[in-house]
C-alpha atoms as a PDB file:
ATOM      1  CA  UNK A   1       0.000   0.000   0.000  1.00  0.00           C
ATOM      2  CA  UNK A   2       1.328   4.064  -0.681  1.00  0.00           C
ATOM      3  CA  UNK A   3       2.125   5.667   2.680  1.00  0.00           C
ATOM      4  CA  UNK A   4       0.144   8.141   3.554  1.00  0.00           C
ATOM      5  CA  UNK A   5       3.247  11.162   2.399  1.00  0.00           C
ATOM      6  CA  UNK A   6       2.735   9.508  -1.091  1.00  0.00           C
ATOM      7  CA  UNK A   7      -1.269   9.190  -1.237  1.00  0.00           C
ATOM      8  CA  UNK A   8      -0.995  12.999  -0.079  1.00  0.00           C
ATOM      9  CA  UNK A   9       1.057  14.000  -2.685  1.00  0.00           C
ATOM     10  CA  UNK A  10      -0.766  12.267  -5.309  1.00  0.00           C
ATOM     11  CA  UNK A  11      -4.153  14.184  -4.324  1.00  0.00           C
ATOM     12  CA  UNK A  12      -2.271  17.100  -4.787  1.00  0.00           C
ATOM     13  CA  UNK A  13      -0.532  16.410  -8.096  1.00  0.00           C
ATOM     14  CA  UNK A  14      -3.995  15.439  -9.450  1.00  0.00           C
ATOM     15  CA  UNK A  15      -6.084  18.583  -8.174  1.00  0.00           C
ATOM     16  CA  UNK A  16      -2.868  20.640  -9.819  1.00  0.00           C
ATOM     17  CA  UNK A  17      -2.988  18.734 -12.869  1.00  0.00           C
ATOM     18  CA  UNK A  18      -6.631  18.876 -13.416  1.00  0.00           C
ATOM     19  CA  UNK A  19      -7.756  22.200 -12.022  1.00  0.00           C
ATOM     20  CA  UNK A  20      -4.651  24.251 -13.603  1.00  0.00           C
ATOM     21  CA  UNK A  21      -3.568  25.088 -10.060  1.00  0.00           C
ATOM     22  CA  UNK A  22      -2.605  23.519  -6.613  1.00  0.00           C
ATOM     23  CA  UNK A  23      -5.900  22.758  -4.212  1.00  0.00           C
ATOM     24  CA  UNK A  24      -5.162  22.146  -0.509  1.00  0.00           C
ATOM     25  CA  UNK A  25      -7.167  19.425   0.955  1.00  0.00           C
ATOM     26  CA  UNK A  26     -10.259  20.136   1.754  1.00  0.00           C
ATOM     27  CA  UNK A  27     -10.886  22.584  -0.543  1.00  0.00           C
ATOM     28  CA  UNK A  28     -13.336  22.766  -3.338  1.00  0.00           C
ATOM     29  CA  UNK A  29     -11.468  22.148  -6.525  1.00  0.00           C
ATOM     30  CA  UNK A  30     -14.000  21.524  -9.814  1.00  0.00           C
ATOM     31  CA  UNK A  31     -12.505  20.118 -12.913  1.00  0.00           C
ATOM     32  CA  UNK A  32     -12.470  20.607 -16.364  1.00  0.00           C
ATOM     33  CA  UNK A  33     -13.780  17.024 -18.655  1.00  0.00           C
ATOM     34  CA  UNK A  34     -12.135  15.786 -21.207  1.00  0.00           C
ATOM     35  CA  UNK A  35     -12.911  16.890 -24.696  1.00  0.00           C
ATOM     36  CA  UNK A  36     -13.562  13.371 -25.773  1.00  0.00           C
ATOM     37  CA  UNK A  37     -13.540  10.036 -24.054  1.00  0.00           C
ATOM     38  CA  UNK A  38     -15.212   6.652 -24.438  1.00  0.00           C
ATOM     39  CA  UNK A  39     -19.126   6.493 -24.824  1.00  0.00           C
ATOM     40  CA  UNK A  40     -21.335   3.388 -23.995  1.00  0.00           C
ATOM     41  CA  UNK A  41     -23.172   1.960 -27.408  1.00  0.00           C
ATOM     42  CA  UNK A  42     -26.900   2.811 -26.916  1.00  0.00           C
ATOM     43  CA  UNK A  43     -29.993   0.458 -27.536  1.00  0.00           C
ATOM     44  CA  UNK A  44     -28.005  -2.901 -26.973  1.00  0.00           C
ATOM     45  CA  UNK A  45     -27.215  -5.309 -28.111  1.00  0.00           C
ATOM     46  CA  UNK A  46     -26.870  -6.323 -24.024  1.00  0.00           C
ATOM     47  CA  UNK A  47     -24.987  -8.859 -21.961  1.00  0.00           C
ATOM     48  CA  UNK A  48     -27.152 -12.031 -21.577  1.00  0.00           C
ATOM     49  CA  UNK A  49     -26.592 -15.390 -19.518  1.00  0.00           C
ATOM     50  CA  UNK A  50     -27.134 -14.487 -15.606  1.00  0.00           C
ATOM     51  CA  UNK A  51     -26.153 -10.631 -15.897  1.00  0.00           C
ATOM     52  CA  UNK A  52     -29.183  -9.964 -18.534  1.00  0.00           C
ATOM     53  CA  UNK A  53     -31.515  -8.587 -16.398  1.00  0.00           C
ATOM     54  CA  UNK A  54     -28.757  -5.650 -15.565  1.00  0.00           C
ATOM     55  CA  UNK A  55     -28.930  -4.607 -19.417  1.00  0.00           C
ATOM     56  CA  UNK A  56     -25.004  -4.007 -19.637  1.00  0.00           C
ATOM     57  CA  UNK A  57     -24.393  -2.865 -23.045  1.00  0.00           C
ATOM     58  CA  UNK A  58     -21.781  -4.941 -24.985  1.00  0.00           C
ATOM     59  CA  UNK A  59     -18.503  -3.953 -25.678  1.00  0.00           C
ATOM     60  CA  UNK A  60     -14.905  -4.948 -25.511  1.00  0.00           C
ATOM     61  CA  UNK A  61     -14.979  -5.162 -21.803  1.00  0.00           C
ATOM     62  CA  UNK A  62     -14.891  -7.972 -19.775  1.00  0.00           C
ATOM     63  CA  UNK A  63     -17.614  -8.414 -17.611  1.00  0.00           C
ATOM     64  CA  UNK A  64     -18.186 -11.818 -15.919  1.00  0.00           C
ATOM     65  CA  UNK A  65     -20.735 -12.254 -13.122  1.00  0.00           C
ATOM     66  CA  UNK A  66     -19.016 -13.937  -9.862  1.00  0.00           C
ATOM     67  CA  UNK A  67     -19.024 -14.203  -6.087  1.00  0.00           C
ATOM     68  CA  UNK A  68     -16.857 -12.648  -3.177  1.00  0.00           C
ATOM     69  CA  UNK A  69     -17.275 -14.778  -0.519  1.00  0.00           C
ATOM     70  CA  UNK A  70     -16.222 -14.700   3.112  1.00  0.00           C
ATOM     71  CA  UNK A  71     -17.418 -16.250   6.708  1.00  0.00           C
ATOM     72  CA  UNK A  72     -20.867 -16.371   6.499  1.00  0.00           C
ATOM     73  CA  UNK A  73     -21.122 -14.185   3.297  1.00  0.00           C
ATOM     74  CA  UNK A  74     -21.853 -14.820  -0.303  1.00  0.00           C
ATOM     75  CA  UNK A  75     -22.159 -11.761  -2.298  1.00  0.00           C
ATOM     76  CA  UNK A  76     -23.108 -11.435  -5.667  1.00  0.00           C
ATOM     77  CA  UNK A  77     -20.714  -9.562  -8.013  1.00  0.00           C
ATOM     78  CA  UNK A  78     -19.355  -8.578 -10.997  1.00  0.00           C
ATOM     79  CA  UNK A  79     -15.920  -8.577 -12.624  1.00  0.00           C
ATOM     80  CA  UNK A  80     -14.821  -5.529 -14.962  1.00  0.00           C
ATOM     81  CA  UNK A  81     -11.912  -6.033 -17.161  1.00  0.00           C
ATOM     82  CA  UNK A  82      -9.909  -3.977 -19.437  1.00  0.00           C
ATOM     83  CA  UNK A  83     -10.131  -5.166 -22.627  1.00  0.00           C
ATOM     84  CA  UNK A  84      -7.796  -7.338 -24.133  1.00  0.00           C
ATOM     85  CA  UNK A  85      -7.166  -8.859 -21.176  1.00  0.00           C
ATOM     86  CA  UNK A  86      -4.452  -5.831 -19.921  1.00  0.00           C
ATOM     87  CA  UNK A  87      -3.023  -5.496 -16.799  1.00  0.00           C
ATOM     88  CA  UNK A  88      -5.356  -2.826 -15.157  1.00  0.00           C
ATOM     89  CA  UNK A  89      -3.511   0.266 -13.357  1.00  0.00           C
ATOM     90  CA  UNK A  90      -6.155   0.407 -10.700  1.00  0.00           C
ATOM     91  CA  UNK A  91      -9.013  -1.244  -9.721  1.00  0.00           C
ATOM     92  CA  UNK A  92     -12.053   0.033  -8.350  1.00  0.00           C
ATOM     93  CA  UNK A  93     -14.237  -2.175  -5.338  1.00  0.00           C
ATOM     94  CA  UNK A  94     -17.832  -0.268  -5.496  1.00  0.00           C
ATOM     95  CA  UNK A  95     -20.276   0.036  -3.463  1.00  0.00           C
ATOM     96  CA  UNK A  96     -23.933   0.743  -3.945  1.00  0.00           C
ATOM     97  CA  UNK A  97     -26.893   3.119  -3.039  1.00  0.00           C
ATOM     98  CA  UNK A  98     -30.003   1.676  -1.465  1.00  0.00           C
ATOM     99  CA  UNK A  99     -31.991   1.902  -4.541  1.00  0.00           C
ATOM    100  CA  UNK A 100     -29.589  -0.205  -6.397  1.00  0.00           C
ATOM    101  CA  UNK A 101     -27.640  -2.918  -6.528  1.00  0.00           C
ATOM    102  CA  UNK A 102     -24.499  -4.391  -7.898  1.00  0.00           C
ATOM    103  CA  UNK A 103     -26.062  -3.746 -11.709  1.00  0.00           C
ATOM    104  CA  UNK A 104     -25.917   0.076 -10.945  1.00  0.00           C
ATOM    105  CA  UNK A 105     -22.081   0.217 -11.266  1.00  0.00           C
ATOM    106  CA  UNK A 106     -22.318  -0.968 -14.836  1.00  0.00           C
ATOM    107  CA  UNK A 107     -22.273   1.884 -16.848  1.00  0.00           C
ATOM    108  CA  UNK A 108     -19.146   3.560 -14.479  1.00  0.00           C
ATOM    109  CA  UNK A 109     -17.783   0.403 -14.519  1.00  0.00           C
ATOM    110  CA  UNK A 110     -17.490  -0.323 -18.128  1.00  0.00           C
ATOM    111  CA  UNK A 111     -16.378   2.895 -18.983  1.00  0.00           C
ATOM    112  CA  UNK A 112     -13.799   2.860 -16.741  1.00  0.00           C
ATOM    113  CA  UNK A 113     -12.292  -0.261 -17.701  1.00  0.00           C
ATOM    114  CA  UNK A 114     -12.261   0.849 -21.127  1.00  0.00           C
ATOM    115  CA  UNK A 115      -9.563   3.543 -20.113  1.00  0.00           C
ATOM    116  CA  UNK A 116      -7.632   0.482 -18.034  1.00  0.00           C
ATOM    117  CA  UNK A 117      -9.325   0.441 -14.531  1.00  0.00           C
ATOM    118  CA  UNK A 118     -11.077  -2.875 -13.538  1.00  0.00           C
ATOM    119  CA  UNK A 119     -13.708  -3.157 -10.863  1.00  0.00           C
ATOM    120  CA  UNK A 120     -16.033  -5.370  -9.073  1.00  0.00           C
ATOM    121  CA  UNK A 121     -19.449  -4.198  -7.916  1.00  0.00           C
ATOM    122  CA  UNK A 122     -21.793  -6.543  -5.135  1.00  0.00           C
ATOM    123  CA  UNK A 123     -24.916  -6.680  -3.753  1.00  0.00           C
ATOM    124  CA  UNK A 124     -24.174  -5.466   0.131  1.00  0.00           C
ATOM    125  CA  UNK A 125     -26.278  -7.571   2.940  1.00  0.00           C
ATOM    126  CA  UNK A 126     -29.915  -6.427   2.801  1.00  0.00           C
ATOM    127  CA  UNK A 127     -29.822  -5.835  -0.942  1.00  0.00           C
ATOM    128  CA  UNK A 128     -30.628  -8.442  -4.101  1.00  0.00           C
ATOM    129  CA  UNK A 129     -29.207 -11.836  -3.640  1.00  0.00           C
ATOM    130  CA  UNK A 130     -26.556 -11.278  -1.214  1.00  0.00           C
ATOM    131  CA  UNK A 131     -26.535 -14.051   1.210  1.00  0.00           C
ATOM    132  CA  UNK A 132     -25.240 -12.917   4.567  1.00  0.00           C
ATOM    133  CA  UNK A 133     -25.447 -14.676   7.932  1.00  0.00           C
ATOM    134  CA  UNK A 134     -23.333 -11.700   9.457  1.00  0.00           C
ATOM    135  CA  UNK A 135     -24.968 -10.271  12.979  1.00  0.00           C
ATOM    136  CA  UNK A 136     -25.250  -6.879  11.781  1.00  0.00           C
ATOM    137  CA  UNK A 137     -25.803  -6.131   8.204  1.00  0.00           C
ATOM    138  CA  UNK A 138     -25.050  -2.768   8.274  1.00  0.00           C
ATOM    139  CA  UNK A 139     -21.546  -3.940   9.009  1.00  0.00           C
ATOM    140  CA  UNK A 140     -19.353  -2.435   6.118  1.00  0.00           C
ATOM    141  CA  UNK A 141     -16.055  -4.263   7.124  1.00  0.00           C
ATOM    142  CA  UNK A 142     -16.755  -7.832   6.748  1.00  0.00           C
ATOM    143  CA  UNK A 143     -18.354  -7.484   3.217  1.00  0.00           C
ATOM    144  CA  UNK A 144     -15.630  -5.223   1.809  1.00  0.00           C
ATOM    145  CA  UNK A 145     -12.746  -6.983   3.086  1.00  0.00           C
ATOM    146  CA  UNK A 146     -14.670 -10.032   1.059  1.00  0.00           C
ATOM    147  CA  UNK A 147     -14.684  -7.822  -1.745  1.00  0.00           C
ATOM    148  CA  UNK A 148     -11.193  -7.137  -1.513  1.00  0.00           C
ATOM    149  CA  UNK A 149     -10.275 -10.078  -1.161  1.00  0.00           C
ATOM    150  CA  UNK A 150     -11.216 -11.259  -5.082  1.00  0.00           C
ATOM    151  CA  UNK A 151      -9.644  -8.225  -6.406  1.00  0.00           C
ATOM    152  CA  UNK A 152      -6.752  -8.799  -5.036  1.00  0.00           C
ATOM    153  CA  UNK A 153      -7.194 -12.428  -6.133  1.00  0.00           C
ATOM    154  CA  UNK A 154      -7.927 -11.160  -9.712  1.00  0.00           C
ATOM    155  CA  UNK A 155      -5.661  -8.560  -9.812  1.00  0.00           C
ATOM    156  CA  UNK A 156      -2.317  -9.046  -7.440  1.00  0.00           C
ATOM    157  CA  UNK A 157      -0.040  -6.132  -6.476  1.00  0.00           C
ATOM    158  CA  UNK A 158      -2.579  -3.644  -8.037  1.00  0.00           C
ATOM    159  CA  UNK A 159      -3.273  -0.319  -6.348  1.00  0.00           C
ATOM    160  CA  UNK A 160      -7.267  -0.679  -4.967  1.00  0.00           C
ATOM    161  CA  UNK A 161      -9.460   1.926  -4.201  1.00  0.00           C
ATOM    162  CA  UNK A 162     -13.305   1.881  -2.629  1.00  0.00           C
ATOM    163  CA  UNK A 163     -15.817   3.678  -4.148  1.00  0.00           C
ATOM    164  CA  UNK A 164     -19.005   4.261  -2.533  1.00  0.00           C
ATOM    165  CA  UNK A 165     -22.377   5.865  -3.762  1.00  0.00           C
ATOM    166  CA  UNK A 166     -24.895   7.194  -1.398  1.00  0.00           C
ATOM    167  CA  UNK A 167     -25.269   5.261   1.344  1.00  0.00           C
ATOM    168  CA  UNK A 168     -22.417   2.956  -0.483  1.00  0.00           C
ATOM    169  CA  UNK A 169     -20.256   6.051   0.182  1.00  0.00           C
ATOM    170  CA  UNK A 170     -21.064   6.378   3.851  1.00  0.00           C
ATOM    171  CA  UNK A 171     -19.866   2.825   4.750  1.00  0.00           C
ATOM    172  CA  UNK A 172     -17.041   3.497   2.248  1.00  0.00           C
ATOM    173  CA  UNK A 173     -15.639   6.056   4.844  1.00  0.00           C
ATOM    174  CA  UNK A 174     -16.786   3.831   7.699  1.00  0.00           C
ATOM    175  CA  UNK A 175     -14.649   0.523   5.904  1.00  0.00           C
ATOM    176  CA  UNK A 176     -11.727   2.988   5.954  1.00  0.00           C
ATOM    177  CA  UNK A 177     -11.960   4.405   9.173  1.00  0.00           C
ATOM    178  CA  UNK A 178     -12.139   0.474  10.304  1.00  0.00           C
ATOM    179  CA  UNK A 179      -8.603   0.090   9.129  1.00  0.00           C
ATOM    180  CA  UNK A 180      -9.171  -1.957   5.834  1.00  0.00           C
ATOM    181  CA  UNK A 181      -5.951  -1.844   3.700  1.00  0.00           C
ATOM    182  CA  UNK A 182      -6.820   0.051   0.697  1.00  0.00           C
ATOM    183  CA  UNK A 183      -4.912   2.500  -1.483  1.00  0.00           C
ATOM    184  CA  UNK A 184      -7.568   5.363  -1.689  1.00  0.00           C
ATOM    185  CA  UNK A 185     -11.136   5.849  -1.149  1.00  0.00           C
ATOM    186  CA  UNK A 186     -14.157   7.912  -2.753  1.00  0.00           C
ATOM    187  CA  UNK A 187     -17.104   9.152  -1.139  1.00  0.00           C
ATOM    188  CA  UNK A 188     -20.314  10.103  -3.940  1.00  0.00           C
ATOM    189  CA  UNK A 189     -23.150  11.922  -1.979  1.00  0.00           C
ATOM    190  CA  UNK A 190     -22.487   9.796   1.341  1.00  0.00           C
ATOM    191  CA  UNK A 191     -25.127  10.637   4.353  1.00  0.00           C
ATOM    192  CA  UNK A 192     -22.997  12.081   7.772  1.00  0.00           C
ATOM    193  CA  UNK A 193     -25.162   9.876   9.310  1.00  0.00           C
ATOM    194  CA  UNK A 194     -25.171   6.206   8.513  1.00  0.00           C
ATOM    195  CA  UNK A 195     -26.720   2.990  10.531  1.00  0.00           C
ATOM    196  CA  UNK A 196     -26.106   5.125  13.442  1.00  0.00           C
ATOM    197  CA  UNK A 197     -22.664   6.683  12.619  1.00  0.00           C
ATOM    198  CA  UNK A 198     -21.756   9.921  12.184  1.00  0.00           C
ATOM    199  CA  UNK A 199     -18.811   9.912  10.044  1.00  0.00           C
ATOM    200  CA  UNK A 200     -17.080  12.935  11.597  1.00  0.00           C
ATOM    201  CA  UNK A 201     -16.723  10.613  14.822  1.00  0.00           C
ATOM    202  CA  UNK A 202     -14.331   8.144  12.510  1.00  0.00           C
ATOM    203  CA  UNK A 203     -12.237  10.857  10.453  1.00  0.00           C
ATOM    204  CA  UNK A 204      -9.713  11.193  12.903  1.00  0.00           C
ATOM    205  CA  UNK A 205      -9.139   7.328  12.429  1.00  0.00           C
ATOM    206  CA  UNK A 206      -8.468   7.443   8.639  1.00  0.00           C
ATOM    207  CA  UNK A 207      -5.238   8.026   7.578  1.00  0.00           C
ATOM    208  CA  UNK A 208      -5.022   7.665   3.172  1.00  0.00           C
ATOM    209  CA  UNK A 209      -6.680  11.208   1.940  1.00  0.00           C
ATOM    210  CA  UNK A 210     -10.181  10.408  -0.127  1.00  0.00           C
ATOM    211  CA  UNK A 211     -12.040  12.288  -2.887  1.00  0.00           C
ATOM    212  CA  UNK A 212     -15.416  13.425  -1.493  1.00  0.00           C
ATOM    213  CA  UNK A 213     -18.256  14.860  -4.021  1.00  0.00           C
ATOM    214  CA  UNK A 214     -21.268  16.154  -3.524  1.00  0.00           C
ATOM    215  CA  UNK A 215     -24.075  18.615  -4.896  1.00  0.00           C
ATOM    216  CA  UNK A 216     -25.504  21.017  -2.752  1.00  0.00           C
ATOM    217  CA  UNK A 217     -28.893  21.681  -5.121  1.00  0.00           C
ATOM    218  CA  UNK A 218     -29.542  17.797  -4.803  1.00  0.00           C
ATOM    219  CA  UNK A 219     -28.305  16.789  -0.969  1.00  0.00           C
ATOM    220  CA  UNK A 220     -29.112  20.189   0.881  1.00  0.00           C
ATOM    221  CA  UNK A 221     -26.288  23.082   2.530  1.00  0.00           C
ATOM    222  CA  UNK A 222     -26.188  20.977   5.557  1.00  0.00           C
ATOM    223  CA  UNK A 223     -24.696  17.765   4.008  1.00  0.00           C
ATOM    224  CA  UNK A 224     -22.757  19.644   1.617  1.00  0.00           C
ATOM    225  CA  UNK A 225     -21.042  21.534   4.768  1.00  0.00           C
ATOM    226  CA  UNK A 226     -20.726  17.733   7.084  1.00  0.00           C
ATOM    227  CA  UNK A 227     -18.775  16.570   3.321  1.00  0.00           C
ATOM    228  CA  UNK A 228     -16.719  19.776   3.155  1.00  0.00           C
ATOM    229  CA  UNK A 229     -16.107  19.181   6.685  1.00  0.00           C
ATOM    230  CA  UNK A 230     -15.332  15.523   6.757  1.00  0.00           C
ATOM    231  CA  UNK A 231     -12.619  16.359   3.492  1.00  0.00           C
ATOM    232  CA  UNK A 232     -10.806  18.918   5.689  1.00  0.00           C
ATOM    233  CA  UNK A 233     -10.784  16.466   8.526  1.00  0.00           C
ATOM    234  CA  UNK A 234      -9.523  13.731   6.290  1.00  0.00           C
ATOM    235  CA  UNK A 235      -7.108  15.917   4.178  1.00  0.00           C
ATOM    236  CA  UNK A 236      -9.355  14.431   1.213  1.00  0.00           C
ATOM    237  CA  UNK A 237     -10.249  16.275  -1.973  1.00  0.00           C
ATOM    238  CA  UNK A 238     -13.584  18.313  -2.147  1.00  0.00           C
ATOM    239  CA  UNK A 239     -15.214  18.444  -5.432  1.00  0.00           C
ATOM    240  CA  UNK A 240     -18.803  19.921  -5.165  1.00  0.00           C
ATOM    241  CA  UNK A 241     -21.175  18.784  -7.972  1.00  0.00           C
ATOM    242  CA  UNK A 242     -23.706  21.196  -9.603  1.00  0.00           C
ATOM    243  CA  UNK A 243     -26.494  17.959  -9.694  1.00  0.00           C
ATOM    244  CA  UNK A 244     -27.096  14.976  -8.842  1.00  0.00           C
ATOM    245  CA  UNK A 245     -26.904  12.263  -6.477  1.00  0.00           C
ATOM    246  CA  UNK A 246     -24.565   8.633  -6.121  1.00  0.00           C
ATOM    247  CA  UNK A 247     -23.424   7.383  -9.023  1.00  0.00           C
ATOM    248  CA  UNK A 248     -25.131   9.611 -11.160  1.00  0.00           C
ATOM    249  CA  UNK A 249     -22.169  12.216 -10.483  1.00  0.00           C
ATOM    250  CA  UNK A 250     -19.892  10.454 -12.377  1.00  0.00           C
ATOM    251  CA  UNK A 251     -22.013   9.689 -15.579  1.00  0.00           C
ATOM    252  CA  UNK A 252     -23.288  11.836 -18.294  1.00  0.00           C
ATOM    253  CA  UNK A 253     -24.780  10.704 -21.196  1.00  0.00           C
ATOM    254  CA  UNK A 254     -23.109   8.350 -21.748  1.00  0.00           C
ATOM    255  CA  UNK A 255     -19.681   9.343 -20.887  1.00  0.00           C
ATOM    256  CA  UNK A 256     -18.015   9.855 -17.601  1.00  0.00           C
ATOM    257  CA  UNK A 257     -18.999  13.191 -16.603  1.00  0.00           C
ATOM    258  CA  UNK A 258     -16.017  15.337 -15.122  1.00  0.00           C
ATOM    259  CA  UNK A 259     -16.418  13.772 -11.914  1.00  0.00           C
ATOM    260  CA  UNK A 260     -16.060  10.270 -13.478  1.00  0.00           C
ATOM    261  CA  UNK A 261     -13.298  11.401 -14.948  1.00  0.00           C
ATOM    262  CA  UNK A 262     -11.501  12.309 -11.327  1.00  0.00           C
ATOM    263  CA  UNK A 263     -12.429   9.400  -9.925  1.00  0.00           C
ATOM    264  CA  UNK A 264     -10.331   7.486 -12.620  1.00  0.00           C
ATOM    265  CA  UNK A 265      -7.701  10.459 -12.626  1.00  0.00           C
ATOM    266  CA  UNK A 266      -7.574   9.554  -8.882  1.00  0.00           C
ATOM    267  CA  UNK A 267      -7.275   5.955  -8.777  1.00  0.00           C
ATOM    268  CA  UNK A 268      -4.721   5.892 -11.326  1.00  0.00           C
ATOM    269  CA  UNK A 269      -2.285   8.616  -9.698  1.00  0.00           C
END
């Protein structure tokens, strides 16, 4: 894993590279997108076989469904690979908002493997077919370090970073906080409060800076002031979002919107 000095650094090198100047931690620091970048197919044709009800479009992307499995867990997942079958430079471990599951990652997912990230999505405990005989379900630890687990199995000596949406973002922070062995972490529209937690009682316990985004217009001042908050606290970046909520930040039309395109920028630094 980075140490924290190099993690730091490479916040800081990204925020300089993508806003046009340096951006302390913490602060808000919008980016610029691409001029051109990889766009989904639309209308199909779609993966089929046990992924078809998740209409993934087709393309030269690997996507195999699979499990990550740990005590008393089975968790439904997918696979994203680059195409070609190239070594990724990062992979992304995702987690998902309530109204979703571990389909909702697909479009993200595929286009970021198409610029050389992988990624696994799952259903978390309480959600589609995950099978979980955990006590508490709201438990982030056990199911990402189950997650983890098969990336690393997929994908050995490759940097891995969480990425949570929504409520997915909330035990994101929490996983981190836990002490789970990850090389950088992003927070999309994560709730202060979670299952009981307020995540500015665990920042002091996280020590790899994040990326935090949210909108204002879409989550309300007071969450967008507990993120901005929880980014200084965490020396993370702070990227406020003009709309939206989740995973919906980091796609747009069919593209990765510029937040998408920080998120990769991030995990690949």
């Amino acid at each position: 894993m980075r140490s924290v000095k190099s993690a730091a650094a490479g916040v800081a090198v990204i925020g300089m590279l993508l806003t046009g100047c340096g951006a302390e931690s913490g602060v808000e620091a919008p980016v610029e997108a691409k001029e051109s970048g990889p766009a989904l197919p639309t209308g199909g044709p779609y993966i089929q076989g046990e992924l078809t009800s998740c209409f993934l479009p087709e393309t030269d992307v690997g996507v195999e469904p699979m499990q990550a499995s740990g005590a008393e867990l089975e968790l439904p997942a997918i696979r994203f690979s680059p195409p070609g079958g190239r070594q990724p430079s990062a992979v992304l471990v995702m987690l998902h908002q309530t109204d979703g599951d571990r389909c909702g990652w697909g479009d993200f997912a595929t286009l970021a493997a198409l610029e050389g990230v992988a990624g696994l999505s799952y259903d978390q405990c309480g959600y589609a077919a995950a099978d979980c005989g955990i006590k508490d379900l709201d438990d982030p630890v056990p199911q990402v370090r189950a997650a983890l687990g098969e990336a690393r199995k997929q994908w050995p000596d490759t940097p891995v970073v969480l990425v949570g949406a929504s409520m997915g973002g909330s035990q994101t922070v929490r996983a981190v906080a836990a002490g789970l062995d990850v090389d950088g972490w992003v927070d999309l529209s994560g709730p202060s409060i979670w299952a009981g937690v307020d995540l500015a009682t665990v920042a002091d316990k996280i020590q790899t800076p994040g990326l935090i985004a949210i909108s204002e217009d879409s989550d309300g001042p007071e969450e967008a002031d507990a993120a901005r908050a929880l980014a200084e606290a965490t020396s993370s970046e702070f990227v406020p979002a003009e709309s939206g909520h989740g995973w919906d930040l980091v796609i747009e039309e069919g593209r990765l919107s510029p937040i998408g395109q920080q998120v990769v920028a991030y995990a690949t630094r």
